[in-house]
PDB file of N, CA and C in Angstrom:
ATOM      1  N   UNK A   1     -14.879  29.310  21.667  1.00  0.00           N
ATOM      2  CA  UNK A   1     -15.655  29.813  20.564  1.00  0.00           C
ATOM      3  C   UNK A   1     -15.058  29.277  19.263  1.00  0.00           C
ATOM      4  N   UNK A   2     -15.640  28.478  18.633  1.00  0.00           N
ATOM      5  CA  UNK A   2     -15.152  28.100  17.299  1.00  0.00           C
ATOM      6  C   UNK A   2     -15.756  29.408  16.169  1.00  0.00           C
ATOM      7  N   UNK A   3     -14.051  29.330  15.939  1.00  0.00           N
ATOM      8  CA  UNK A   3     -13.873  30.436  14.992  1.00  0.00           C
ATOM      9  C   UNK A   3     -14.654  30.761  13.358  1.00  0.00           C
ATOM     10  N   UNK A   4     -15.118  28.957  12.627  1.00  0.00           N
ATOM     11  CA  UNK A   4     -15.601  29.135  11.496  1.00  0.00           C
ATOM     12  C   UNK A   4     -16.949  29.385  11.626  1.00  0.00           C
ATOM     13  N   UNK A   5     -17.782  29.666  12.803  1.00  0.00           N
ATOM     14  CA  UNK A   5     -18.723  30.312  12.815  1.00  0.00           C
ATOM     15  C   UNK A   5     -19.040  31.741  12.934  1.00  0.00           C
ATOM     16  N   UNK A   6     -18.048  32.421  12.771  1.00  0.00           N
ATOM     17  CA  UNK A   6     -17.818  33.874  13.239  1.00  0.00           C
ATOM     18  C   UNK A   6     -17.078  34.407  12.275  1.00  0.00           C
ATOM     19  N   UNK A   7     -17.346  35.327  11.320  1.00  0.00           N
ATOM     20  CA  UNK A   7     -16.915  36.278  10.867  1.00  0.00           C
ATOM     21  C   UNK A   7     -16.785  37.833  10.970  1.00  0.00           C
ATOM     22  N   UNK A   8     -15.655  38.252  11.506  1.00  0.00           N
ATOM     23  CA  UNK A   8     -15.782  39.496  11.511  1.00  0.00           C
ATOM     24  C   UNK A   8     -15.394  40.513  10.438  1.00  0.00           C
ATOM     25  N   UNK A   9     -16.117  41.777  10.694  1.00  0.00           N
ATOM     26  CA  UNK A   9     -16.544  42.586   9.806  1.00  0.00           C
ATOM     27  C   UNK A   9     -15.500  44.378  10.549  1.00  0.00           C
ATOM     28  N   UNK A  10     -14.972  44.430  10.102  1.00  0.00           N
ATOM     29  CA  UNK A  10     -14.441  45.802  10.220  1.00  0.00           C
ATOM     30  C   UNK A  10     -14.649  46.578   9.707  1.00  0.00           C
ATOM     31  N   UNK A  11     -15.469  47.860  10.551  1.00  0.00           N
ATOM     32  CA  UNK A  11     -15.893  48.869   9.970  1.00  0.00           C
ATOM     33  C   UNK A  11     -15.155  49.848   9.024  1.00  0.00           C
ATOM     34  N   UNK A  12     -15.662  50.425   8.265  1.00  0.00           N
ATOM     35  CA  UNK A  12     -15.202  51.248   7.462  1.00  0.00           C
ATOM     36  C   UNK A  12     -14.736  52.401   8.243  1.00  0.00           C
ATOM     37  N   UNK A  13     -16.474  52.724   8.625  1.00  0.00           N
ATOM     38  CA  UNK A  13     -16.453  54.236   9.836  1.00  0.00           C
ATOM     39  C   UNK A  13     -17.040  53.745  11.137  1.00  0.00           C
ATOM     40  N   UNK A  14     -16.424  53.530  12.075  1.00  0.00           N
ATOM     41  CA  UNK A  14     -16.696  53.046  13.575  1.00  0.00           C
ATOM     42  C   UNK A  14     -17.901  53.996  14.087  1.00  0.00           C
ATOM     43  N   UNK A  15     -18.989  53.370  14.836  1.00  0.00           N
ATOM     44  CA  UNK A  15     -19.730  54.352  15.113  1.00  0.00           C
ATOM     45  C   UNK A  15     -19.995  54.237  16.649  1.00  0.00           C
ATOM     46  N   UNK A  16     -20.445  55.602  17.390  1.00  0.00           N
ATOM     47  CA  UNK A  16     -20.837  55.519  18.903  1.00  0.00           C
ATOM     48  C   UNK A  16     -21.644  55.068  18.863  1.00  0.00           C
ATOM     49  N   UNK A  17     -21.954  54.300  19.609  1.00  0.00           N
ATOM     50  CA  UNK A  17     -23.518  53.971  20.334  1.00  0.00           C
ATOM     51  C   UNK A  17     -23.785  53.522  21.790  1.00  0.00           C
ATOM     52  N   UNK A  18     -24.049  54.552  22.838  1.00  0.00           N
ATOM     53  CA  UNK A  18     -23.894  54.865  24.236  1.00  0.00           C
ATOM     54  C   UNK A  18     -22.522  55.538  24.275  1.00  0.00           C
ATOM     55  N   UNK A  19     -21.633  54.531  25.474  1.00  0.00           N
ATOM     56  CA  UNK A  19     -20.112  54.799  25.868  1.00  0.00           C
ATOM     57  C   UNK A  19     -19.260  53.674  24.739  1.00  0.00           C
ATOM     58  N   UNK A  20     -20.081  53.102  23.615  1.00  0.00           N
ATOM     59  CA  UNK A  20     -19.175  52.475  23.062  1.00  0.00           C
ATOM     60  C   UNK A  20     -18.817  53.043  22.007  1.00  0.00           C
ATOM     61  N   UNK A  21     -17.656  52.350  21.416  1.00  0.00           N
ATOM     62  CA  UNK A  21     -16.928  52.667  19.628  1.00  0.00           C
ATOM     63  C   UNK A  21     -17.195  51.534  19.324  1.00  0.00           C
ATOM     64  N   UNK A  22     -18.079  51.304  18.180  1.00  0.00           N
ATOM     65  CA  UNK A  22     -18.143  50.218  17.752  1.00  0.00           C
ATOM     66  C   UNK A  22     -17.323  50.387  16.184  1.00  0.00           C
ATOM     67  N   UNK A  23     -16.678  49.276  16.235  1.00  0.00           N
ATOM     68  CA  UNK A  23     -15.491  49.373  15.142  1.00  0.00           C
ATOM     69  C   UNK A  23     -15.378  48.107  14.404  1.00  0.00           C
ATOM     70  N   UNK A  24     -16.005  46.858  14.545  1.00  0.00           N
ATOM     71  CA  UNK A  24     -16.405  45.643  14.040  1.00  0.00           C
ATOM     72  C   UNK A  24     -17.670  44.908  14.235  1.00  0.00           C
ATOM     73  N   UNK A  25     -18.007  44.115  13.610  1.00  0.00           N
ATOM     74  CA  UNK A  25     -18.975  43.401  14.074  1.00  0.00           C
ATOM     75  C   UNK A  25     -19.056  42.222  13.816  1.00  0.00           C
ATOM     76  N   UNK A  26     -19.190  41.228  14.537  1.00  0.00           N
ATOM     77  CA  UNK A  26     -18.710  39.800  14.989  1.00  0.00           C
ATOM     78  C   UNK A  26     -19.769  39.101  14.309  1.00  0.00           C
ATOM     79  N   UNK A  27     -19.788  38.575  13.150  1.00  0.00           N
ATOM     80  CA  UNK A  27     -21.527  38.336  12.720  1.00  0.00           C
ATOM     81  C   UNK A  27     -21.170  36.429  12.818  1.00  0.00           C
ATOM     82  N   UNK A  28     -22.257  36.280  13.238  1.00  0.00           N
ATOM     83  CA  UNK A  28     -21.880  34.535  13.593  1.00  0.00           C
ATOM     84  C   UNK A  28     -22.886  33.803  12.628  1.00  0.00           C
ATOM     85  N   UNK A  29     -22.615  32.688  12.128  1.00  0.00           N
ATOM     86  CA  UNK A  29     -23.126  32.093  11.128  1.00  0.00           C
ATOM     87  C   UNK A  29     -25.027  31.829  11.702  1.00  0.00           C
ATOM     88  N   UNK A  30     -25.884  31.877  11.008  1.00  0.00           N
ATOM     89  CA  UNK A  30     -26.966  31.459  11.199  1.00  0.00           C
ATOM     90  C   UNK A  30     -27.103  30.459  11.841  1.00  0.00           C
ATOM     91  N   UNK A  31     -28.502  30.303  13.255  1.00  0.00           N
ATOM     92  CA  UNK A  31     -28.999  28.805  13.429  1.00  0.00           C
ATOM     93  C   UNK A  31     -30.019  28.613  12.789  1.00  0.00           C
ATOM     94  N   UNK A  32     -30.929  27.814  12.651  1.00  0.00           N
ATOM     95  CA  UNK A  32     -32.175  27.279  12.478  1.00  0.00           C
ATOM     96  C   UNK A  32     -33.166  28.420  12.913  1.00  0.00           C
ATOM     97  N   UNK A  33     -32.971  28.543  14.244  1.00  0.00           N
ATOM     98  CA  UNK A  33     -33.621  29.785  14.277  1.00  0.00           C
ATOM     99  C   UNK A  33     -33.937  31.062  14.181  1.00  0.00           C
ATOM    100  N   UNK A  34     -32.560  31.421  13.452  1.00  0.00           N
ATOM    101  CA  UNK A  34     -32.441  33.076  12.636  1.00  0.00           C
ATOM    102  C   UNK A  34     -33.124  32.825  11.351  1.00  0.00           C
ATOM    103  N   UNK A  35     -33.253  31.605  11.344  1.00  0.00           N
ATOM    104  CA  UNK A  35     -34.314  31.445   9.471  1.00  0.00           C
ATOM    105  C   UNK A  35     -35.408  30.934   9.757  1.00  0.00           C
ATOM    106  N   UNK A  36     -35.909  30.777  10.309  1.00  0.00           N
ATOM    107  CA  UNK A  36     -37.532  30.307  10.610  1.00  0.00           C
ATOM    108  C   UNK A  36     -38.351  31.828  10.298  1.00  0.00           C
ATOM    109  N   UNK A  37     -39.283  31.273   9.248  1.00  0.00           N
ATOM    110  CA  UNK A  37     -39.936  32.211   8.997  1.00  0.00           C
ATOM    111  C   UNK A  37     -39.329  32.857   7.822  1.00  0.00           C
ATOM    112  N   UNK A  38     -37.974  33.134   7.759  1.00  0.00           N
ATOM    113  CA  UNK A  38     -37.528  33.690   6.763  1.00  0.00           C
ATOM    114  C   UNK A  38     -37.770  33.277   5.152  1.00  0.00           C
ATOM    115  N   UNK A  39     -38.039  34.329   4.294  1.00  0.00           N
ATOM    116  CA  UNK A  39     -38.274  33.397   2.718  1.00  0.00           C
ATOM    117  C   UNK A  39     -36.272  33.577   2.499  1.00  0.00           C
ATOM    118  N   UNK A  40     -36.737  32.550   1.252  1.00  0.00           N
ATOM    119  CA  UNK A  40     -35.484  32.450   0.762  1.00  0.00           C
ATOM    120  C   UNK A  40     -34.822  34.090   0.271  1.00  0.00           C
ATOM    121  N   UNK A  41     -35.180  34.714   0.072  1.00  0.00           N
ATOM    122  CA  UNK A  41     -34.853  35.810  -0.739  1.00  0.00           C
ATOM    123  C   UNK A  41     -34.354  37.418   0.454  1.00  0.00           C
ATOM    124  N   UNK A  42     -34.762  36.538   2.009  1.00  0.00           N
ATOM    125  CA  UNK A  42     -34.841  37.295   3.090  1.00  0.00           C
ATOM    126  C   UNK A  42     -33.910  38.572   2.400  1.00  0.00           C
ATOM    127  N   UNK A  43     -33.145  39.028   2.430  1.00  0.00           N
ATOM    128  CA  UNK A  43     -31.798  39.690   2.295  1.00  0.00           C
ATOM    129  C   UNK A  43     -32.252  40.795   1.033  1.00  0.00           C
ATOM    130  N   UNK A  44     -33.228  40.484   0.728  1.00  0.00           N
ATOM    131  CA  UNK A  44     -33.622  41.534  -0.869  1.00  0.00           C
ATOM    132  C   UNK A  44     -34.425  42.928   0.111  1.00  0.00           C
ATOM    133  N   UNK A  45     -34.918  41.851   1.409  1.00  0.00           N
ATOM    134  CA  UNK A  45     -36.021  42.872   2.317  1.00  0.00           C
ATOM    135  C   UNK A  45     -35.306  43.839   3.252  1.00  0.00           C
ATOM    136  N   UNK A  46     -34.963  45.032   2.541  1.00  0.00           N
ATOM    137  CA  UNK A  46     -33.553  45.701   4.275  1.00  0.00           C
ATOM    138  C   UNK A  46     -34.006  45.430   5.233  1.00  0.00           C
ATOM    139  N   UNK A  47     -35.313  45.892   6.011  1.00  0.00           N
ATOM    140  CA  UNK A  47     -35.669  45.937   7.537  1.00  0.00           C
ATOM    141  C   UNK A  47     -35.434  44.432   7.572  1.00  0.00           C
ATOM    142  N   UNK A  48     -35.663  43.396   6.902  1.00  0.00           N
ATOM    143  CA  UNK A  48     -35.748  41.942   7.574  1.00  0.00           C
ATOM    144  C   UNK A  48     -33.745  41.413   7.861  1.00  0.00           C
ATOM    145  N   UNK A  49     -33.125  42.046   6.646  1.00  0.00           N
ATOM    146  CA  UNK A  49     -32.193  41.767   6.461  1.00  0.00           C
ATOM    147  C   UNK A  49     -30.949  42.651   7.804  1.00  0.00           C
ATOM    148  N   UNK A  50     -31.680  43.745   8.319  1.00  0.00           N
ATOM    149  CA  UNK A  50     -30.850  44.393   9.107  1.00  0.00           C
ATOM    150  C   UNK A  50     -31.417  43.965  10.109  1.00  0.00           C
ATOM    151  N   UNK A  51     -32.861  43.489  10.665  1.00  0.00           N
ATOM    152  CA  UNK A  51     -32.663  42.630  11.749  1.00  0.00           C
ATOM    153  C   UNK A  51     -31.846  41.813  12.046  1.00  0.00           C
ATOM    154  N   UNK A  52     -31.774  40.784  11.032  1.00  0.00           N
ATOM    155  CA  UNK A  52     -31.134  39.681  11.232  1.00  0.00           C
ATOM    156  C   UNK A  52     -29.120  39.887  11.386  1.00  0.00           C
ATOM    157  N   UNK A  53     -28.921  40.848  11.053  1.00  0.00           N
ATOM    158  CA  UNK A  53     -27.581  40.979  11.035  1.00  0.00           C
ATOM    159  C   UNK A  53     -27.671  41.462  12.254  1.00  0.00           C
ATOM    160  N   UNK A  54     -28.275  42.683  13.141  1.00  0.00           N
ATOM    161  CA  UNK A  54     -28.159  43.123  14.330  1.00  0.00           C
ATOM    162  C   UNK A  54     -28.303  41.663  15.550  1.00  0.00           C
ATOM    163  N   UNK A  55     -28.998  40.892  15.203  1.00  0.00           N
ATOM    164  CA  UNK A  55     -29.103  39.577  15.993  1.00  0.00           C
ATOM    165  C   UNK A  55     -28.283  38.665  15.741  1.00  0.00           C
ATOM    166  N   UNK A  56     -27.743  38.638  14.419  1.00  0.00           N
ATOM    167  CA  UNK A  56     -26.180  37.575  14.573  1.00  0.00           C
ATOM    168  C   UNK A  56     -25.076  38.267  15.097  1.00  0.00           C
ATOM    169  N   UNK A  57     -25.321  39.600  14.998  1.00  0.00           N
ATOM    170  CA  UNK A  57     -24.015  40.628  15.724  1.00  0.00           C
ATOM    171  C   UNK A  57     -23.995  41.296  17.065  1.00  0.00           C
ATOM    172  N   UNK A  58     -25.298  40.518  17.424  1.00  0.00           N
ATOM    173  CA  UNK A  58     -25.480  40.921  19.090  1.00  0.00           C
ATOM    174  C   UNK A  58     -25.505  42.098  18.978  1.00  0.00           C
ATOM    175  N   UNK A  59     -25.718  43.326  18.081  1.00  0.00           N
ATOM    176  CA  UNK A  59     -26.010  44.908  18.279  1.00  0.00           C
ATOM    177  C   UNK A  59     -26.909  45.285  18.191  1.00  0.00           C
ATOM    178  N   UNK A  60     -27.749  45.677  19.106  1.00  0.00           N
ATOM    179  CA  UNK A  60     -29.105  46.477  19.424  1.00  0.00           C
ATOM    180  C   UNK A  60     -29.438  46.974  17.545  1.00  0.00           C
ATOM    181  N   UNK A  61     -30.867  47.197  17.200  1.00  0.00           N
ATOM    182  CA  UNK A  61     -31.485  47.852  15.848  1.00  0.00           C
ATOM    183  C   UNK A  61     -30.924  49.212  15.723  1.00  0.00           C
ATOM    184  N   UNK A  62     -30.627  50.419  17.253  1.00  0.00           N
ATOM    185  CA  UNK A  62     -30.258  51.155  17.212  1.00  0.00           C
ATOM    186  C   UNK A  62     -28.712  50.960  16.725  1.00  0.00           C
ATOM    187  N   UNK A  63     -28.260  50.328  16.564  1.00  0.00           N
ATOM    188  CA  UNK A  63     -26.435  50.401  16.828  1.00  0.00           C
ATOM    189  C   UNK A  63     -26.504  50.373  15.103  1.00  0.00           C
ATOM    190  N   UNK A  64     -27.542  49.510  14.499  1.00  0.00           N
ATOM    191  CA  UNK A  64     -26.922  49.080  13.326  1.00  0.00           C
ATOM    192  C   UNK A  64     -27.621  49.894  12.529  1.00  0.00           C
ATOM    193  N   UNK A  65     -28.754  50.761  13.350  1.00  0.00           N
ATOM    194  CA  UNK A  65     -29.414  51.966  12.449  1.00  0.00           C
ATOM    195  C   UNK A  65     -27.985  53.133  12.080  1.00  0.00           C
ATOM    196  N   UNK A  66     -27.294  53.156  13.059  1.00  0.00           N
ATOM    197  CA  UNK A  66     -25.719  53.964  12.798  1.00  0.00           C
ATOM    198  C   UNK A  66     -24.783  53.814  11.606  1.00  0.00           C
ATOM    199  N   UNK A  67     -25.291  52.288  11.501  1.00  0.00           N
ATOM    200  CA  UNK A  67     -23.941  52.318  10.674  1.00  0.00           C
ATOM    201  C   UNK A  67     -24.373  53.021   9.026  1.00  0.00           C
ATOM    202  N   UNK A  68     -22.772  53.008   8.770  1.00  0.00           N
ATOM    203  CA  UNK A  68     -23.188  54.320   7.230  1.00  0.00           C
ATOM    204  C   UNK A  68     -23.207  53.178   5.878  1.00  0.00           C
ATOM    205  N   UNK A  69     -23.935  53.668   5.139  1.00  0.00           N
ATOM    206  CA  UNK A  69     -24.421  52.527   4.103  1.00  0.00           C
ATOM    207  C   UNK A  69     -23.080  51.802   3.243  1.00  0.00           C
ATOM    208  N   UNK A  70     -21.703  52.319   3.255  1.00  0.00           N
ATOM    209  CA  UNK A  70     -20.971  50.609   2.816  1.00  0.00           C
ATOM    210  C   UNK A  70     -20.362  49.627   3.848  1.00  0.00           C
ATOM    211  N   UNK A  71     -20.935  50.106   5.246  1.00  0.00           N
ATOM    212  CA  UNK A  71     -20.465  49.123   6.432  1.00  0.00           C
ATOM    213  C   UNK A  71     -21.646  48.455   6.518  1.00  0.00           C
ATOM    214  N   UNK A  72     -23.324  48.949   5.985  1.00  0.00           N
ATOM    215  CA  UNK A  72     -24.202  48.005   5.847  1.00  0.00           C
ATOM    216  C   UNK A  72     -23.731  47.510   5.302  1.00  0.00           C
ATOM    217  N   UNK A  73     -23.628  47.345   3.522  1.00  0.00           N
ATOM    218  CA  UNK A  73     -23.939  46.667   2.308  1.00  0.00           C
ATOM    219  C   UNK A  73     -22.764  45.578   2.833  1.00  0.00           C
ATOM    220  N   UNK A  74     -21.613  45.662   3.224  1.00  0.00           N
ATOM    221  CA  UNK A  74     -19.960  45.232   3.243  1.00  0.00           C
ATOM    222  C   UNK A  74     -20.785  44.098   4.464  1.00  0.00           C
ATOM    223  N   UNK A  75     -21.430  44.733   5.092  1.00  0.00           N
ATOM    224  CA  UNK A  75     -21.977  43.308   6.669  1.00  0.00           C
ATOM    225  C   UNK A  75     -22.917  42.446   5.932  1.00  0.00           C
ATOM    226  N   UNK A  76     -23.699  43.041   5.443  1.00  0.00           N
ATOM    227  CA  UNK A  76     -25.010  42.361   4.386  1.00  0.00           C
ATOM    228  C   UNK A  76     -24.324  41.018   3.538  1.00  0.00           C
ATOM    229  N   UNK A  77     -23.248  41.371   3.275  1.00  0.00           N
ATOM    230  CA  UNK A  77     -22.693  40.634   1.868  1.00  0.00           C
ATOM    231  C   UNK A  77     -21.869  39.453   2.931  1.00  0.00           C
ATOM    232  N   UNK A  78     -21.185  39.561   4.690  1.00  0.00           N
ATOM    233  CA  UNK A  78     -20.914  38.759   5.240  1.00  0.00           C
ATOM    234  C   UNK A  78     -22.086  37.647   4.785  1.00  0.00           C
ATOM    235  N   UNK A  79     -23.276  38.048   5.497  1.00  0.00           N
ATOM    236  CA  UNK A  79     -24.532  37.494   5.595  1.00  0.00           C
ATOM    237  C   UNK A  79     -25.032  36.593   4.491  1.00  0.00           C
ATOM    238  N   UNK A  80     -25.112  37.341   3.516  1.00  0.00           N
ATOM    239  CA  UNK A  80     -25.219  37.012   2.396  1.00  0.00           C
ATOM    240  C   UNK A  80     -24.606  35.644   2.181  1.00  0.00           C
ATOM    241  N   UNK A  81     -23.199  35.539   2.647  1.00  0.00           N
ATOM    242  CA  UNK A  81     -22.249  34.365   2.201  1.00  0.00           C
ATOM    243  C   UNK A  81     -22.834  33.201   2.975  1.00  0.00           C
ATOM    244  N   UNK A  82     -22.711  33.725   4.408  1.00  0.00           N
ATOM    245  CA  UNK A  82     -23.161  32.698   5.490  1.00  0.00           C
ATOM    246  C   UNK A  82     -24.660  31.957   4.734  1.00  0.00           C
ATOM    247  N   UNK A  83     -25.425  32.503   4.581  1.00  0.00           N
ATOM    248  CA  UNK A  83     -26.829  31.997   3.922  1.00  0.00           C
ATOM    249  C   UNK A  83     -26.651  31.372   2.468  1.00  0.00           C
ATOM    250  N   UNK A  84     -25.835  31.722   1.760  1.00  0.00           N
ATOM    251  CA  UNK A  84     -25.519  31.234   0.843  1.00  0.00           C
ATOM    252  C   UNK A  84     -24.269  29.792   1.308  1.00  0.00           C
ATOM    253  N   UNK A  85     -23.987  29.453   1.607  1.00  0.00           N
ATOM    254  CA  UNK A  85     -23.332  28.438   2.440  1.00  0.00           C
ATOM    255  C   UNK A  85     -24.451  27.518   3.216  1.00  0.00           C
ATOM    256  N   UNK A  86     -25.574  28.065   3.523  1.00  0.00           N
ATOM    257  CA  UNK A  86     -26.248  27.382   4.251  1.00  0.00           C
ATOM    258  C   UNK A  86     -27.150  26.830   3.255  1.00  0.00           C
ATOM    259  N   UNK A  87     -27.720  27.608   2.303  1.00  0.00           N
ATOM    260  CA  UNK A  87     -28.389  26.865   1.173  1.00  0.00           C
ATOM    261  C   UNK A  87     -27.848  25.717   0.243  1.00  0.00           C
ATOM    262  N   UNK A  88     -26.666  26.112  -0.178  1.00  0.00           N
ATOM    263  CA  UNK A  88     -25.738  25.197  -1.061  1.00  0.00           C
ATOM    264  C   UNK A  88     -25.429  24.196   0.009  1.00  0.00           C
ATOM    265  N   UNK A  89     -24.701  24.497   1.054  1.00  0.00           N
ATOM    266  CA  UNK A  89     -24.453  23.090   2.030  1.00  0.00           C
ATOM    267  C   UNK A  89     -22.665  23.233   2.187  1.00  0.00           C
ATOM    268  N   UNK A  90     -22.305  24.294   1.440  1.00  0.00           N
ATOM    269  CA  UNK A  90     -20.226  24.469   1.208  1.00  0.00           C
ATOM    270  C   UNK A  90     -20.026  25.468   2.312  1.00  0.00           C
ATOM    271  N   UNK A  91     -18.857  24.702   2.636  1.00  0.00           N
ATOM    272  CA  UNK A  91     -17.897  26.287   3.017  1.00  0.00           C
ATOM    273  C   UNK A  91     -17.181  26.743   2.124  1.00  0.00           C
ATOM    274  N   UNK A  92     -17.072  28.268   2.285  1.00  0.00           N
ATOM    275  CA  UNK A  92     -15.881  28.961   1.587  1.00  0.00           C
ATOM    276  C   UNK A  92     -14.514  29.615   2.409  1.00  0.00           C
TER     277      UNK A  92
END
């Protein structure tokens, strides 16, 4: 697994969801096909924007409906970077 595609995110407040503790979330840089369709501004839209983080983080809609709003905003802003990296063309 190459690592500069993967950023992880440590929760603030770990949450259950089933038999798990979820306590990070592994958010992996965008392909081509997490933005198809997407407008540029995707990330202004929550429901579009918390899809897309539950699908780069492999966690069910339910898992990430859990989390408490600065482990959203704090994952959002991963996201945020990754897409912003992908527009400009840089790493940071």
């Amino acid at each position: 697994m190459n690592s500069d595609r993967y950023t992880t995110y440590k929760l603030q407040f770990p949450v259950e969801y089933g038999d798990n503790l979820i306590t990070e979330l592994k958010i992996r840089r965008p392909q081509g096909k997490h933005l198809r369709g997407l407008k540029l501004n995707a990330l202004d839209d929550v429901e579009v924007a918390l899809d897309l983080l539950g699908s780069l983080s492999g966690q069910p809609p339910q898992a990430i409906d859990l989390l408490e709003a600065p482990d959203v905003m704090g994952a959002l802003e991963v996201l945020g970077a990754f897409l912003s990296q992908t527009l400009t063309g840089s790493k940071t």
